[in-house]
C-alpha atoms as a PDB file:
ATOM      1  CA  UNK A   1       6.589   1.477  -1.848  1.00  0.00           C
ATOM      2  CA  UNK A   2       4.630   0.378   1.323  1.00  0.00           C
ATOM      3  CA  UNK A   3       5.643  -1.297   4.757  1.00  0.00           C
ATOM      4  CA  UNK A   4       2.108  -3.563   4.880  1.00  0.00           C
ATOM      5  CA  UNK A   5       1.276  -1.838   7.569  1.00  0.00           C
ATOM      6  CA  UNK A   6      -2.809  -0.542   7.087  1.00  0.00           C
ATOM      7  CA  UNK A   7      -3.554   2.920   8.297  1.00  0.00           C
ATOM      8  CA  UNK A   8      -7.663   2.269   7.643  1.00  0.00           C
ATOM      9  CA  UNK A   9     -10.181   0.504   6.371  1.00  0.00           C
ATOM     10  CA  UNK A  10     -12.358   2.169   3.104  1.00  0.00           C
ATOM     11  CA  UNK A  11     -14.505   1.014   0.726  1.00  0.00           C
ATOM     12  CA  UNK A  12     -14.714   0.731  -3.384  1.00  0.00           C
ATOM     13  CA  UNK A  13     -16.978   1.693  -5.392  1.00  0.00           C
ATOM     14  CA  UNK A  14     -16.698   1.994  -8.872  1.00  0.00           C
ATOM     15  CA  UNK A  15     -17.714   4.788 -11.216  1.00  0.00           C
ATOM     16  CA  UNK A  16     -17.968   3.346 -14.978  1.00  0.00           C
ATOM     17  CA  UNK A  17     -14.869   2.878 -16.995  1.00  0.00           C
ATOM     18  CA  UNK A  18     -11.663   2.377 -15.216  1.00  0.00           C
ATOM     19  CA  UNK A  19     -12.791   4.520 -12.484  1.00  0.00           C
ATOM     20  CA  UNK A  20     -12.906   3.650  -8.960  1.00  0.00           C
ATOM     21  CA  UNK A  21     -14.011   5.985  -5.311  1.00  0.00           C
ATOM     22  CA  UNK A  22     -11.994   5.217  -2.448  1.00  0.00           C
ATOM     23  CA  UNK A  23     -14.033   6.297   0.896  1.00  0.00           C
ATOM     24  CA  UNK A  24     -12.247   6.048   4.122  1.00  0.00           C
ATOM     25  CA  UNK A  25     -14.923   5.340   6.592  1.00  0.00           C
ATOM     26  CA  UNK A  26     -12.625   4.416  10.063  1.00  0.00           C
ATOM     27  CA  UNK A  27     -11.955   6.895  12.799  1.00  0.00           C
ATOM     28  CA  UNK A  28      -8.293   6.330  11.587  1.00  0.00           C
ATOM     29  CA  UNK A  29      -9.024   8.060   7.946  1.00  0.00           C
ATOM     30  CA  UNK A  30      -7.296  11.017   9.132  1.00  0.00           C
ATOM     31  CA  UNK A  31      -3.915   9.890   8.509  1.00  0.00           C
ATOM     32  CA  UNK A  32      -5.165   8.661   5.186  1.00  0.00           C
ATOM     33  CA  UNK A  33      -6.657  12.025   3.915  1.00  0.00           C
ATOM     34  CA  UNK A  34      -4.662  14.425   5.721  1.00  0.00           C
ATOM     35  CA  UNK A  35      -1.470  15.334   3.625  1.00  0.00           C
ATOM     36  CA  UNK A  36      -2.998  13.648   0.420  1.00  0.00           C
ATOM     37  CA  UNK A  37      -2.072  14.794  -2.880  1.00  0.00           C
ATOM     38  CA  UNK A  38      -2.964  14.378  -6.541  1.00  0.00           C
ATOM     39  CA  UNK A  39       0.001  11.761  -8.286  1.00  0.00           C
ATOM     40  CA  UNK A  40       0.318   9.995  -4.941  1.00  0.00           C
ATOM     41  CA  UNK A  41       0.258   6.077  -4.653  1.00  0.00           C
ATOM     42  CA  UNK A  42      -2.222   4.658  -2.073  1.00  0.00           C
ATOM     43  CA  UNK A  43      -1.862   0.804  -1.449  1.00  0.00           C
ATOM     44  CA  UNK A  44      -5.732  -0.388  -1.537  1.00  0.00           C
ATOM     45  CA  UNK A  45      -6.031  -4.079  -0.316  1.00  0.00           C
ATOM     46  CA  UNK A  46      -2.291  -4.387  -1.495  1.00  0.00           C
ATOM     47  CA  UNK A  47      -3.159  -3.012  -5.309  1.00  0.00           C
ATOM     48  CA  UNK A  48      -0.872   0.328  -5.346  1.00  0.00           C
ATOM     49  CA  UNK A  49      -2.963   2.790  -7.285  1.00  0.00           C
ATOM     50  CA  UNK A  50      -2.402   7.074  -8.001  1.00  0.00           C
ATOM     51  CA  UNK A  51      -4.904   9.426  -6.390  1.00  0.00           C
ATOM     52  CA  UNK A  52      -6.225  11.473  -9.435  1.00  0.00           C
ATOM     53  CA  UNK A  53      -8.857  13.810  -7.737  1.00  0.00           C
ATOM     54  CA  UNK A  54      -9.591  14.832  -3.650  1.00  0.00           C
ATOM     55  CA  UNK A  55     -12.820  14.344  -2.542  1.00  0.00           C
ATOM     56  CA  UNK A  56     -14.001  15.258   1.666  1.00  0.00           C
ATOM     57  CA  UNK A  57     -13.101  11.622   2.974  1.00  0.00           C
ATOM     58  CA  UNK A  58     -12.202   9.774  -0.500  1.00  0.00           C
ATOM     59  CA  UNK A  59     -10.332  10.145  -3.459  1.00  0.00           C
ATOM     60  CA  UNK A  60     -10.903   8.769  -7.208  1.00  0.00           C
ATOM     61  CA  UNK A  61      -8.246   6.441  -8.926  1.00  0.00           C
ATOM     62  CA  UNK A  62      -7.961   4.280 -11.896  1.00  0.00           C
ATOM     63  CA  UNK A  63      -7.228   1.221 -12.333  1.00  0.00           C
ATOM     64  CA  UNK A  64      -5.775  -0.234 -15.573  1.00  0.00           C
ATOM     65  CA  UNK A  65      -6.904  -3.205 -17.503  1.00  0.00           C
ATOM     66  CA  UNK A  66      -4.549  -5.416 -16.083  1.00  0.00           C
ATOM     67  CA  UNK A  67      -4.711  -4.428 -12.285  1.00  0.00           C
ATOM     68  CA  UNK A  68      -8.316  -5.552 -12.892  1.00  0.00           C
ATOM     69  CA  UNK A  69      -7.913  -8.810 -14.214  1.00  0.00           C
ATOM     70  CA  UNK A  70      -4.867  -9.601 -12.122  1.00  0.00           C
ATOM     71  CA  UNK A  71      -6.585  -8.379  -8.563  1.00  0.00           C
ATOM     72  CA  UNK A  72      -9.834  -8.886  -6.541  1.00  0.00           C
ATOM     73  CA  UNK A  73     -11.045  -5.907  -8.569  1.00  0.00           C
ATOM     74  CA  UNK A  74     -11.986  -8.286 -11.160  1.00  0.00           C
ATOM     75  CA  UNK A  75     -13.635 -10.071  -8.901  1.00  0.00           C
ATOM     76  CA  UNK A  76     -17.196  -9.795  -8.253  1.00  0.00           C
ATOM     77  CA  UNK A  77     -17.352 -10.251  -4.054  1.00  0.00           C
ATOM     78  CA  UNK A  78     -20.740  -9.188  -3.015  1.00  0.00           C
ATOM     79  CA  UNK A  79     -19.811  -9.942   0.787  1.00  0.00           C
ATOM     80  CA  UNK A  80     -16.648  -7.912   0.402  1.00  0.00           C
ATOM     81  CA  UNK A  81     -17.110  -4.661   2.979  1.00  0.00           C
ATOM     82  CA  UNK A  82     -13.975  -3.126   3.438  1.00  0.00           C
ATOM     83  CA  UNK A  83     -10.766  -2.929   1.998  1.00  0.00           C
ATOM     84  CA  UNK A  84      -7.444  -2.217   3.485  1.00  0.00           C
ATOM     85  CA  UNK A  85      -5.802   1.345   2.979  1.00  0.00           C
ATOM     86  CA  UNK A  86      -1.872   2.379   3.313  1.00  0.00           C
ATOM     87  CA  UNK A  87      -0.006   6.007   1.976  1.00  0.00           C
ATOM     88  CA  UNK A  88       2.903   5.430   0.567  1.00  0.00           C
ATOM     89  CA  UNK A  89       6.447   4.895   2.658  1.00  0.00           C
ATOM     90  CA  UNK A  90       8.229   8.304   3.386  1.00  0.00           C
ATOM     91  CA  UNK A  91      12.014   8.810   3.503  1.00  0.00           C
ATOM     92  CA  UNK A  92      12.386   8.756   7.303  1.00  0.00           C
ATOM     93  CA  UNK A  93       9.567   6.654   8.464  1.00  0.00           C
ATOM     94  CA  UNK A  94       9.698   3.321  10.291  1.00  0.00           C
ATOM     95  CA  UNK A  95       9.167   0.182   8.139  1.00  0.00           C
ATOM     96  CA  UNK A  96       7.613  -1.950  10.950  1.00  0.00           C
ATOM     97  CA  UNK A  97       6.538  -4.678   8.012  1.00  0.00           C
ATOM     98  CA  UNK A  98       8.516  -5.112   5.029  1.00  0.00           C
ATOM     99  CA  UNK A  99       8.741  -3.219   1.539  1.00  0.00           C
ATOM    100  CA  UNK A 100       5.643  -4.147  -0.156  1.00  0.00           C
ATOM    101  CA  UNK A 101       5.413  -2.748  -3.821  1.00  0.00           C
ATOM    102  CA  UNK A 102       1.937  -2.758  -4.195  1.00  0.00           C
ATOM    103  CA  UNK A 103       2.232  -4.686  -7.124  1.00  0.00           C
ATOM    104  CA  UNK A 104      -0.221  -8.119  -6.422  1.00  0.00           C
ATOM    105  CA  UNK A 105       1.442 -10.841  -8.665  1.00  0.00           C
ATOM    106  CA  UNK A 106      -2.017 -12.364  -8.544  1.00  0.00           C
ATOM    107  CA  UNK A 107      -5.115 -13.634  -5.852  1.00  0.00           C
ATOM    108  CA  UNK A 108      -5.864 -16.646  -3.517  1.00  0.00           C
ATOM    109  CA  UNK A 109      -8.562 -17.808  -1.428  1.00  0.00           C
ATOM    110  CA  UNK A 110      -8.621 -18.105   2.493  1.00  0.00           C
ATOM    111  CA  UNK A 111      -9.240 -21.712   3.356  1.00  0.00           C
ATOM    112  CA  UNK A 112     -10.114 -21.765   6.634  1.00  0.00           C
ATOM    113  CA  UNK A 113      -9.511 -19.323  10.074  1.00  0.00           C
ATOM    114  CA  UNK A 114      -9.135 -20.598  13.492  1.00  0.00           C
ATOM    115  CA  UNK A 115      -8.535 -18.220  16.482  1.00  0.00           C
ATOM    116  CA  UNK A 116      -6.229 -19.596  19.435  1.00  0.00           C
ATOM    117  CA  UNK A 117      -5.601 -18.619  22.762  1.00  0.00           C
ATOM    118  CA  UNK A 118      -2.732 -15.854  21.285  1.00  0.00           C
ATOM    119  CA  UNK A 119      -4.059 -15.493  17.684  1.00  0.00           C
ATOM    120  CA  UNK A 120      -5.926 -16.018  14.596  1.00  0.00           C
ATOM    121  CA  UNK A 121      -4.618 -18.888  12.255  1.00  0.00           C
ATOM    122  CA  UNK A 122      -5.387 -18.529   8.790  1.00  0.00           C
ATOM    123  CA  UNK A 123      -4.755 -20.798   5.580  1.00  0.00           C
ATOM    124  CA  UNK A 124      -4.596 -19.578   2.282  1.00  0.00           C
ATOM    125  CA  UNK A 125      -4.262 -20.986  -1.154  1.00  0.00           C
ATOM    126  CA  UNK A 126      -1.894 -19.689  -3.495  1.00  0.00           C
ATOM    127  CA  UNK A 127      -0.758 -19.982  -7.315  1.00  0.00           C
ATOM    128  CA  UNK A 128       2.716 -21.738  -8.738  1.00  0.00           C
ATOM    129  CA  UNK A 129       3.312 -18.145  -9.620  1.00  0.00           C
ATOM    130  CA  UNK A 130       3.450 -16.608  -6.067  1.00  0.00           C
ATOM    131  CA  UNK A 131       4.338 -20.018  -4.654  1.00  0.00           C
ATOM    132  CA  UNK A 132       7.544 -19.944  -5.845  1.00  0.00           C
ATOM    133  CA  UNK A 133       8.423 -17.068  -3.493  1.00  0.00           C
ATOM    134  CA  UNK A 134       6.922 -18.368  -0.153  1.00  0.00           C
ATOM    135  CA  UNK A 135       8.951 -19.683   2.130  1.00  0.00           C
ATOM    136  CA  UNK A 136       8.459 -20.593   6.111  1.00  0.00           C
ATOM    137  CA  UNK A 137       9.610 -17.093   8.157  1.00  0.00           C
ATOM    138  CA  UNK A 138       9.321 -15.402   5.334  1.00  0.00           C
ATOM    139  CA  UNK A 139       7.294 -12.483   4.238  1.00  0.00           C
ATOM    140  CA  UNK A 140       4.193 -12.128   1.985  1.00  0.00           C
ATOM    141  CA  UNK A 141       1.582  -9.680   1.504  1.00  0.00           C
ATOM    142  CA  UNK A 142      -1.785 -10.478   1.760  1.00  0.00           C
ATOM    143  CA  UNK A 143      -4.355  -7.789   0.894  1.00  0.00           C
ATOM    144  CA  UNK A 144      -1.566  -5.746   1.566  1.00  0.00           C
ATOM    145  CA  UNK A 145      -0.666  -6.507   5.160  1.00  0.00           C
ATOM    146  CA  UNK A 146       2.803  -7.585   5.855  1.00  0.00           C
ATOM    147  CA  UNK A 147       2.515 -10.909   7.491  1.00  0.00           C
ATOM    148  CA  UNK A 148       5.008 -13.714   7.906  1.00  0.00           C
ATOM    149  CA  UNK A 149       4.469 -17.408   6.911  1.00  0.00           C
ATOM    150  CA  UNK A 150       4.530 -19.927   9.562  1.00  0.00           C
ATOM    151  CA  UNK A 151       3.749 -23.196   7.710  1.00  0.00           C
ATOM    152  CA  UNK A 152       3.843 -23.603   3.807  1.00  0.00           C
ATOM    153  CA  UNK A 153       3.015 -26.788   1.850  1.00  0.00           C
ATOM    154  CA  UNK A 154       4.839 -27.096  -1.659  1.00  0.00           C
ATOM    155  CA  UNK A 155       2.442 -30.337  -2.770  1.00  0.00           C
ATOM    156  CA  UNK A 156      -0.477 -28.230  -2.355  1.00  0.00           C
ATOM    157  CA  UNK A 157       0.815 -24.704  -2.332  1.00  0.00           C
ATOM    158  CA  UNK A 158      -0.823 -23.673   1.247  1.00  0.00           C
ATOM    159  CA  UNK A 159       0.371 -21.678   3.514  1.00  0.00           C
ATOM    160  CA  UNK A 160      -1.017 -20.387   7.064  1.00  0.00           C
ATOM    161  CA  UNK A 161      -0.075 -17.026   9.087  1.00  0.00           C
ATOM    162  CA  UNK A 162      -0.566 -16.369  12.730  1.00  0.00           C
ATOM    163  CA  UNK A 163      -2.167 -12.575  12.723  1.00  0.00           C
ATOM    164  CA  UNK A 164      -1.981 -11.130  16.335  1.00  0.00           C
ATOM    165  CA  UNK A 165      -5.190  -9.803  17.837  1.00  0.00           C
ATOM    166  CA  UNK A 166      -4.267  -6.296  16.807  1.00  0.00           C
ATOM    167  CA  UNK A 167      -4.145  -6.799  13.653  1.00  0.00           C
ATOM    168  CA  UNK A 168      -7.021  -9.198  12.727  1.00  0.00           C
ATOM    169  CA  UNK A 169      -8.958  -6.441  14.418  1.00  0.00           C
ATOM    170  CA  UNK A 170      -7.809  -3.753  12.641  1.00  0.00           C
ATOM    171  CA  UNK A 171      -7.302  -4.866   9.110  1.00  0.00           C
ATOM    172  CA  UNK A 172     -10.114  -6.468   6.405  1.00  0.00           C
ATOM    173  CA  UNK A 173      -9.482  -9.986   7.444  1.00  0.00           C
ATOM    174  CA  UNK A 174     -11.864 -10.368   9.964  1.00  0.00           C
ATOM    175  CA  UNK A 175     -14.698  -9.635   7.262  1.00  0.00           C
ATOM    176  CA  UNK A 176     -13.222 -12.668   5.150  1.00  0.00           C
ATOM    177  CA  UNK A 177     -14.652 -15.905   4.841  1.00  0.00           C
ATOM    178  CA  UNK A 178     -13.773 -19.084   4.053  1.00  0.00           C
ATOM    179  CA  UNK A 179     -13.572 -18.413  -0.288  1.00  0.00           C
ATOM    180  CA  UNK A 180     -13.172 -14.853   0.061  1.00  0.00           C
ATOM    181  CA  UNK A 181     -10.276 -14.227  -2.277  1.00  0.00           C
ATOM    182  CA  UNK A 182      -7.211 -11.658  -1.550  1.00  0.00           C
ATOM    183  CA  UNK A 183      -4.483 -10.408  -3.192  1.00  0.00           C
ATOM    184  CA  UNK A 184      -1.152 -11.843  -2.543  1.00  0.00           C
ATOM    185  CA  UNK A 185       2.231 -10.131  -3.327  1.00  0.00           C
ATOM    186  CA  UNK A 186       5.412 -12.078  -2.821  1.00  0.00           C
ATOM    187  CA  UNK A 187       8.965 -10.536  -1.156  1.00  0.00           C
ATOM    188  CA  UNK A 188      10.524  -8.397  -3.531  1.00  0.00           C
ATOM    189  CA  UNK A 189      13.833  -9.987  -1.855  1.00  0.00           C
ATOM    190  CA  UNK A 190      12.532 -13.262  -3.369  1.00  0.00           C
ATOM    191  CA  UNK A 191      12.310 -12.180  -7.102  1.00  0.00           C
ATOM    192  CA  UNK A 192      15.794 -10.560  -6.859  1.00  0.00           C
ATOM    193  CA  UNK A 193      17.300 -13.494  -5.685  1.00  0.00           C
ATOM    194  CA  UNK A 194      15.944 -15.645  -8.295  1.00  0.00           C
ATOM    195  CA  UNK A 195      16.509 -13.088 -10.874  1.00  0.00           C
ATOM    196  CA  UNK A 196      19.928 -13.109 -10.272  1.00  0.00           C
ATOM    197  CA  UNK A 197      20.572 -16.593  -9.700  1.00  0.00           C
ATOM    198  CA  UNK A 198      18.712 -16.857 -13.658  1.00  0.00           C
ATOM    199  CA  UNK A 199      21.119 -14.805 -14.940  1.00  0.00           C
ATOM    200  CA  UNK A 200      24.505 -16.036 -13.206  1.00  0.00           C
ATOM    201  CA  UNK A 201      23.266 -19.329 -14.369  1.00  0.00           C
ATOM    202  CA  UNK A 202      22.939 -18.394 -17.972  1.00  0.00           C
ATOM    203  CA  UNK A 203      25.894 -16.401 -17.756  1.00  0.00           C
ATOM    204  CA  UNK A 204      28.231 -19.381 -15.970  1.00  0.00           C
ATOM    205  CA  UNK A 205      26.373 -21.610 -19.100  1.00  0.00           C
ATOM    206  CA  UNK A 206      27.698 -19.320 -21.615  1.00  0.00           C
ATOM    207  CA  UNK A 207      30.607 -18.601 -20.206  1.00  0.00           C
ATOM    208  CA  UNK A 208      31.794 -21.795 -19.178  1.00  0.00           C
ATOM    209  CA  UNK A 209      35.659 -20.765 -19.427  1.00  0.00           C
ATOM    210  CA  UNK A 210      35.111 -18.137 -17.480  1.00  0.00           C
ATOM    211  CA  UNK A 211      37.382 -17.862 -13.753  1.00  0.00           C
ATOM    212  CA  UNK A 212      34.234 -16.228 -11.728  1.00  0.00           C
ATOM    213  CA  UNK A 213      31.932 -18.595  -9.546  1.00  0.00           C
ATOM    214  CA  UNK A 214      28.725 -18.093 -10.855  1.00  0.00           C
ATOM    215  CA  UNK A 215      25.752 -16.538  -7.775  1.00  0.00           C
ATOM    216  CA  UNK A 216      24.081 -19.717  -7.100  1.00  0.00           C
ATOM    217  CA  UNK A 217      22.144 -21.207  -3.857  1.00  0.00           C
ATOM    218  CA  UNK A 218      25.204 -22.938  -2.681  1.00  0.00           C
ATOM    219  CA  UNK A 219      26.847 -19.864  -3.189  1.00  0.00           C
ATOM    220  CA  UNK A 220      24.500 -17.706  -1.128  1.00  0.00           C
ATOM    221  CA  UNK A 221      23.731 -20.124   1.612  1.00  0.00           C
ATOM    222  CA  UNK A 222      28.076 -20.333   2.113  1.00  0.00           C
ATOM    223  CA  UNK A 223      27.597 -16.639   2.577  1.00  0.00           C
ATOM    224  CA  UNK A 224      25.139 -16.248   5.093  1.00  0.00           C
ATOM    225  CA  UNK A 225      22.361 -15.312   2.448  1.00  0.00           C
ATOM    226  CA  UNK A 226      20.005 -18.330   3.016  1.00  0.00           C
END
């Protein structure tokens, strides 16, 4: 689990197979490198992969068949120069973002990137499958920075972010053009929600006679959830 909160910037390179180098190659790689060990999860550009071997400034992972074809690791991005790095949250630390799982439910493309007097505004596209957890205020990851959705459009499943000057400097997305593609991660809150709205729907279906009120969106917004 992550806070989408990046630590560095590295690059990837990969070795044959499902083998991929991490480097870290920011001043900031330090906190990256220093208390690594082999088995733990490292969130690169929001994809949360295991460190399998140490090297002086890097470390080698692996990254499955499906991480491939479901992240920009598939993708071929020739202008892509860094990605985004994160360790894993500690029991204790601060979560200044939000939990980020470092598992991308797929990519999108950045649209376009204005900067204003206060900050950069970026548009994104997204698929029905991530769509479907976006909603204005709330979170989403994108290349596995926490940022928060200021306008989303359901017709054409857009959505733009307001990244402070801080962190458009310090993160990947000031390398990104318009096309570049990133990987998006929805709020974990999201999917439980709908999960168990699914099932107290099925369950109030199949249990029609039953004398419990079924979790539904009425139900939660009566409650303070929504």
């Amino acid at each position: 689990m992550f806070t989408g909160l990046i630590q560095a910037l590295g690059t990837v390179r990969p070795l044959g197979g499902d083998y991929w180098q991490i480097t870290c190659v920011t001043k900031s790689s330090d906190i990256i490198m220093r208390d690594l060990a082999l088995g733990d999860s490292v969130a690169v550009d929001g994809v949360c992969l295991t460190v399998e071997e140490i090297l002086k400034d890097a470390f080698i992972v692996t990254a499955s068949p499906e991480t491939i074809r479901r992240t920009t690791l598939g993708q071929e991005q020739t202008d892509q120069k860094y990605v985004n790095l994160e360790t894993s949250l500690r029991v204790g630390s601060k979560v200044g973002g939000h939990f980020v799982m470092g598992h991308v439910d797929g990519i999108g493309q950045l649209l376009t990137a204005e900067q204003t007097s206060t900050s950069w505004e970026m548009t994104f596209t997204a698929t029905e499958a991530i769509a479907r957890y976006i909603v204005p205020k709330g979170s989403i990851a994108v290349n596995g920075i926490s940022l928060t959705v200021a306008e989303y459009d359901p017709i054409t499943l857009r959505f733009k972010v307001a990244v402070i000057p801080l962190t458009y400097a310090e993160t990947n997305l000031r390398y990104l053009d318009s096309g570049s593609w990133v990987n998006l991660e929805g709020d974990i809150l999201g999917k439980y929600v709908e999960k168990f709205l699914s099932s107290s729907n099925k369950d109030a279906t199949a249990n029609e006679d039953s004398s419990s009120d079924p979790i539904t969106s009425t139900f939660l917004s009566e409650h303070g959830y929504l």
